[in-house]
N, C-alpha and C. Protein backbone atom coordinates (compact mmCIF):
# COMPACT_ATOMS: atom_id res chain seq x y z
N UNK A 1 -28.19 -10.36 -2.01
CA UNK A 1 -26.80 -10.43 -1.58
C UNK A 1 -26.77 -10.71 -0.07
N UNK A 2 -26.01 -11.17 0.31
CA UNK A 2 -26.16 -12.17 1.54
C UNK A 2 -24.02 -11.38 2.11
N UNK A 3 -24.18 -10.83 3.33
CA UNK A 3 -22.99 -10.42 3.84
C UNK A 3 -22.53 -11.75 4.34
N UNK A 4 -20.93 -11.58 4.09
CA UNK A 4 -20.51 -12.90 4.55
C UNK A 4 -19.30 -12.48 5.90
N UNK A 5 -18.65 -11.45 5.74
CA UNK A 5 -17.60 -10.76 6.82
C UNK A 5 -16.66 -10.17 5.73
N UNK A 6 -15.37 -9.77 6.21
CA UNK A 6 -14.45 -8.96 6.12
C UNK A 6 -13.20 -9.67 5.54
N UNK A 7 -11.96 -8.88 4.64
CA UNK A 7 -10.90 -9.13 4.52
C UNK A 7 -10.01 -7.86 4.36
N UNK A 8 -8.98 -8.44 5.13
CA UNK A 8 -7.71 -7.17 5.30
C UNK A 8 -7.10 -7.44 3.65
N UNK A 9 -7.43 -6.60 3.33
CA UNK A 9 -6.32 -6.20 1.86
C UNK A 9 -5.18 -4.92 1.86
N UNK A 10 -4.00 -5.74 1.52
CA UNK A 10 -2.65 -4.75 2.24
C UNK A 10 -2.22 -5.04 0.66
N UNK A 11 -2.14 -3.52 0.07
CA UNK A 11 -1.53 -3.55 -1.51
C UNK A 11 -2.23 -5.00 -2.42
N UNK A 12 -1.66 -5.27 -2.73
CA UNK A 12 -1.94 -6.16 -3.83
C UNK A 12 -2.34 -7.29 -3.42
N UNK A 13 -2.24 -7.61 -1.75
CA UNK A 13 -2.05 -8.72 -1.08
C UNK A 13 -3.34 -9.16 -0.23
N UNK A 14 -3.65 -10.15 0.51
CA UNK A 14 -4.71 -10.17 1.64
C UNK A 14 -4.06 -10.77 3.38
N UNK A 15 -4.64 -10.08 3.80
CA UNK A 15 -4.43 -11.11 5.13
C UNK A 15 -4.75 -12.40 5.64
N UNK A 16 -3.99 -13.49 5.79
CA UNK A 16 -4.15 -14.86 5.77
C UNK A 16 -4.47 -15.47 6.84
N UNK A 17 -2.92 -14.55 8.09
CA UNK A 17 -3.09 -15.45 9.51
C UNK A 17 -2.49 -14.49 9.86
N UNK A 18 -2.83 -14.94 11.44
CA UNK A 18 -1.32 -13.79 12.49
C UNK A 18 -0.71 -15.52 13.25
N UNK A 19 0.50 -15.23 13.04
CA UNK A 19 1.27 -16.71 13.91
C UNK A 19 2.64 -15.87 14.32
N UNK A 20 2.76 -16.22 16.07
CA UNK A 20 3.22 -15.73 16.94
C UNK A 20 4.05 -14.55 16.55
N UNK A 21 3.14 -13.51 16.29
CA UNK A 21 3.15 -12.30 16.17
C UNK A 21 3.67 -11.63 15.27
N UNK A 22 3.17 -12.97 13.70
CA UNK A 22 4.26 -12.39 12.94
C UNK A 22 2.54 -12.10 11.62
N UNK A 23 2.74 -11.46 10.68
CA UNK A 23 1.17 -11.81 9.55
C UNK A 23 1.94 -12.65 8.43
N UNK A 24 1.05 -13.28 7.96
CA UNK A 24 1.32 -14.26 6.95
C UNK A 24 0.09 -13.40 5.46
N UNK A 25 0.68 -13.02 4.84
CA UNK A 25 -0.01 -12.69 3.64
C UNK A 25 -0.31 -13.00 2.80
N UNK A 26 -1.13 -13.39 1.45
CA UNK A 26 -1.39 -14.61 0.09
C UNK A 26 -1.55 -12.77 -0.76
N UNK A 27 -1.50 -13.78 -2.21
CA UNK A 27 -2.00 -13.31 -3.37
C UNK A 27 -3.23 -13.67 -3.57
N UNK A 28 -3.72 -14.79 -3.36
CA UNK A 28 -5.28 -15.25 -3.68
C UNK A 28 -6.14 -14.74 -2.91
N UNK A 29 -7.02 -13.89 -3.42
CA UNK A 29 -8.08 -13.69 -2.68
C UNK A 29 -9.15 -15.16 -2.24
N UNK A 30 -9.04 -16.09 -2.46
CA UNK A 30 -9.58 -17.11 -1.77
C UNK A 30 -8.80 -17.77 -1.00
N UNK A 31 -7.16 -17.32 -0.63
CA UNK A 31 -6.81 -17.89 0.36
C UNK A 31 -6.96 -17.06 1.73
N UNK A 32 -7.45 -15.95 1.47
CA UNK A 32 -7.34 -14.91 2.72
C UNK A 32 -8.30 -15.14 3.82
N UNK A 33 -8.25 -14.49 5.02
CA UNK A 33 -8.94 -15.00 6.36
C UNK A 33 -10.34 -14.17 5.87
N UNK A 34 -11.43 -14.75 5.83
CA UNK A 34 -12.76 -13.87 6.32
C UNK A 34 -12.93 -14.32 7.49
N UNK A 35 -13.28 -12.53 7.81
CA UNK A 35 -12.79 -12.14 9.39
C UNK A 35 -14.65 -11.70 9.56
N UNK A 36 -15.13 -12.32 11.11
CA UNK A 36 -16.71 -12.18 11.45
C UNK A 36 -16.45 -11.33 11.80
N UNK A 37 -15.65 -10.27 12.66
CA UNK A 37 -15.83 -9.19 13.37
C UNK A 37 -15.34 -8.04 12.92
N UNK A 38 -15.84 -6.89 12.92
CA UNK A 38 -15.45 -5.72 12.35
C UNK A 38 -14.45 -4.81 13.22
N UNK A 39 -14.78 -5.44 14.30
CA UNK A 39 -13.19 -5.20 15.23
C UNK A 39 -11.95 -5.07 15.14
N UNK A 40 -11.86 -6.78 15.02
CA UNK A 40 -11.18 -7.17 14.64
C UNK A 40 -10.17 -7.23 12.97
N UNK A 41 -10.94 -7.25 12.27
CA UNK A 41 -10.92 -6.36 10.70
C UNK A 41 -10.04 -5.39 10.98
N UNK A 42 -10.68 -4.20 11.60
CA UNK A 42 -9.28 -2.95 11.70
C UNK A 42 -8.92 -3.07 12.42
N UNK A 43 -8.50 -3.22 13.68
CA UNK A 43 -7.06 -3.84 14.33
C UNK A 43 -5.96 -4.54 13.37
N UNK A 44 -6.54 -5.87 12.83
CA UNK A 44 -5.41 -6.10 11.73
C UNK A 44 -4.86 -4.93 10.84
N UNK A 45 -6.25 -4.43 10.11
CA UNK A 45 -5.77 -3.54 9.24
C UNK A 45 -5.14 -1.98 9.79
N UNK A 46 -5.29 -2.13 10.96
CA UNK A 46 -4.55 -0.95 11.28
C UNK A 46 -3.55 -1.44 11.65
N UNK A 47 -3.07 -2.29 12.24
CA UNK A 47 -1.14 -2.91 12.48
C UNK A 47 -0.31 -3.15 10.95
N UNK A 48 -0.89 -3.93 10.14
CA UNK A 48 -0.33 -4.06 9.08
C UNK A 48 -0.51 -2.77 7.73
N UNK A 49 -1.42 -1.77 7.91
CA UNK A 49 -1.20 -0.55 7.16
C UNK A 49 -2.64 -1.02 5.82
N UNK A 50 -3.35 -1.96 5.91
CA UNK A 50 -4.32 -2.78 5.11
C UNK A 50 -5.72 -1.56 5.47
N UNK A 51 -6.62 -2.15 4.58
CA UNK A 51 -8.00 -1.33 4.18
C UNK A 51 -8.90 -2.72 4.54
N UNK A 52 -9.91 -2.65 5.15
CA UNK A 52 -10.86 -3.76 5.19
C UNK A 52 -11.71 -3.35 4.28
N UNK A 53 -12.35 -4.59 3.68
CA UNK A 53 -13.07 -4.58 2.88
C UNK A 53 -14.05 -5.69 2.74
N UNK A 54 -15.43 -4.98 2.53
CA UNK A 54 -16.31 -5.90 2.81
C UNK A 54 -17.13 -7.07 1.90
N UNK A 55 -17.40 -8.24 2.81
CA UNK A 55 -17.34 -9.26 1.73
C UNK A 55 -19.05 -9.86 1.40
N UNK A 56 -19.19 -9.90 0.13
CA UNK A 56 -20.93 -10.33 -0.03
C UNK A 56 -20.70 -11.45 -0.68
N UNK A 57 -21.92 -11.96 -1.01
CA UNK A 57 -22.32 -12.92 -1.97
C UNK A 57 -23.32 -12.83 -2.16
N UNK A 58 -23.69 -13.40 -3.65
CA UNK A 58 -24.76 -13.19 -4.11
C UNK A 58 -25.51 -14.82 -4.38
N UNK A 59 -26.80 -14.80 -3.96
CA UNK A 59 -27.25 -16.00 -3.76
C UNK A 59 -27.41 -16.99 -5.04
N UNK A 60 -27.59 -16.06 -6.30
CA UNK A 60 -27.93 -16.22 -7.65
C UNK A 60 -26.39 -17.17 -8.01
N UNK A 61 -25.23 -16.74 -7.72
CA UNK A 61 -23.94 -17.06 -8.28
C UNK A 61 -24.06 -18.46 -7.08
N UNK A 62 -24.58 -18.20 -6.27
CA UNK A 62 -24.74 -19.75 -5.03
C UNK A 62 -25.09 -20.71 -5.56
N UNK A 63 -26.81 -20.63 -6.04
CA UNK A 63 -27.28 -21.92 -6.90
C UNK A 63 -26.73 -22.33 -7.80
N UNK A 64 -25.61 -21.11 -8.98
CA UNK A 64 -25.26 -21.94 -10.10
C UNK A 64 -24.16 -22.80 -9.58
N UNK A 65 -23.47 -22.48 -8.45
CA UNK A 65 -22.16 -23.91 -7.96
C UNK A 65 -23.21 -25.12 -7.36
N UNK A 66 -24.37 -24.80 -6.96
CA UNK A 66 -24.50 -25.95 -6.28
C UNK A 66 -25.11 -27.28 -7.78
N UNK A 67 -25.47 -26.34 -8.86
CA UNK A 67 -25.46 -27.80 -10.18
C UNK A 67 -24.60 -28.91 -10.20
């Protein structure tokens, strides 16, 4: 398993963007921001009321997309 970074998950939702000071939120977990810094991670998730949560991959599920 290979760490990839972070996503703010707020209820049912993820964190997408911050644009001029407002958050933009998705339903898709593949539209959400992976975030490199763990800093940064809770700062978001502490303004918007969100849980960070950490993101892997597994190398095995890698090779079968690259067929």
């Amino acid at each position: 398993m290979e760490f990839v970074g972070y996503v703010v998950k707020i209820g049912n939702c993820y964190f997408k963007q911050k644009v001029n000071y407002d958050y933009v939120i998705c339903r898709l977990f593949k539209e959400a921001m992976k975030i490199t810094t763990i800093d940064y991670a809770k700062k978001i998730a502490e303004e918007t009321g969100g849980v960070v949560k950490h993101l892997y991959v597994s190398n095995k599920k890698l090779d079968e997309y690259k067929e």
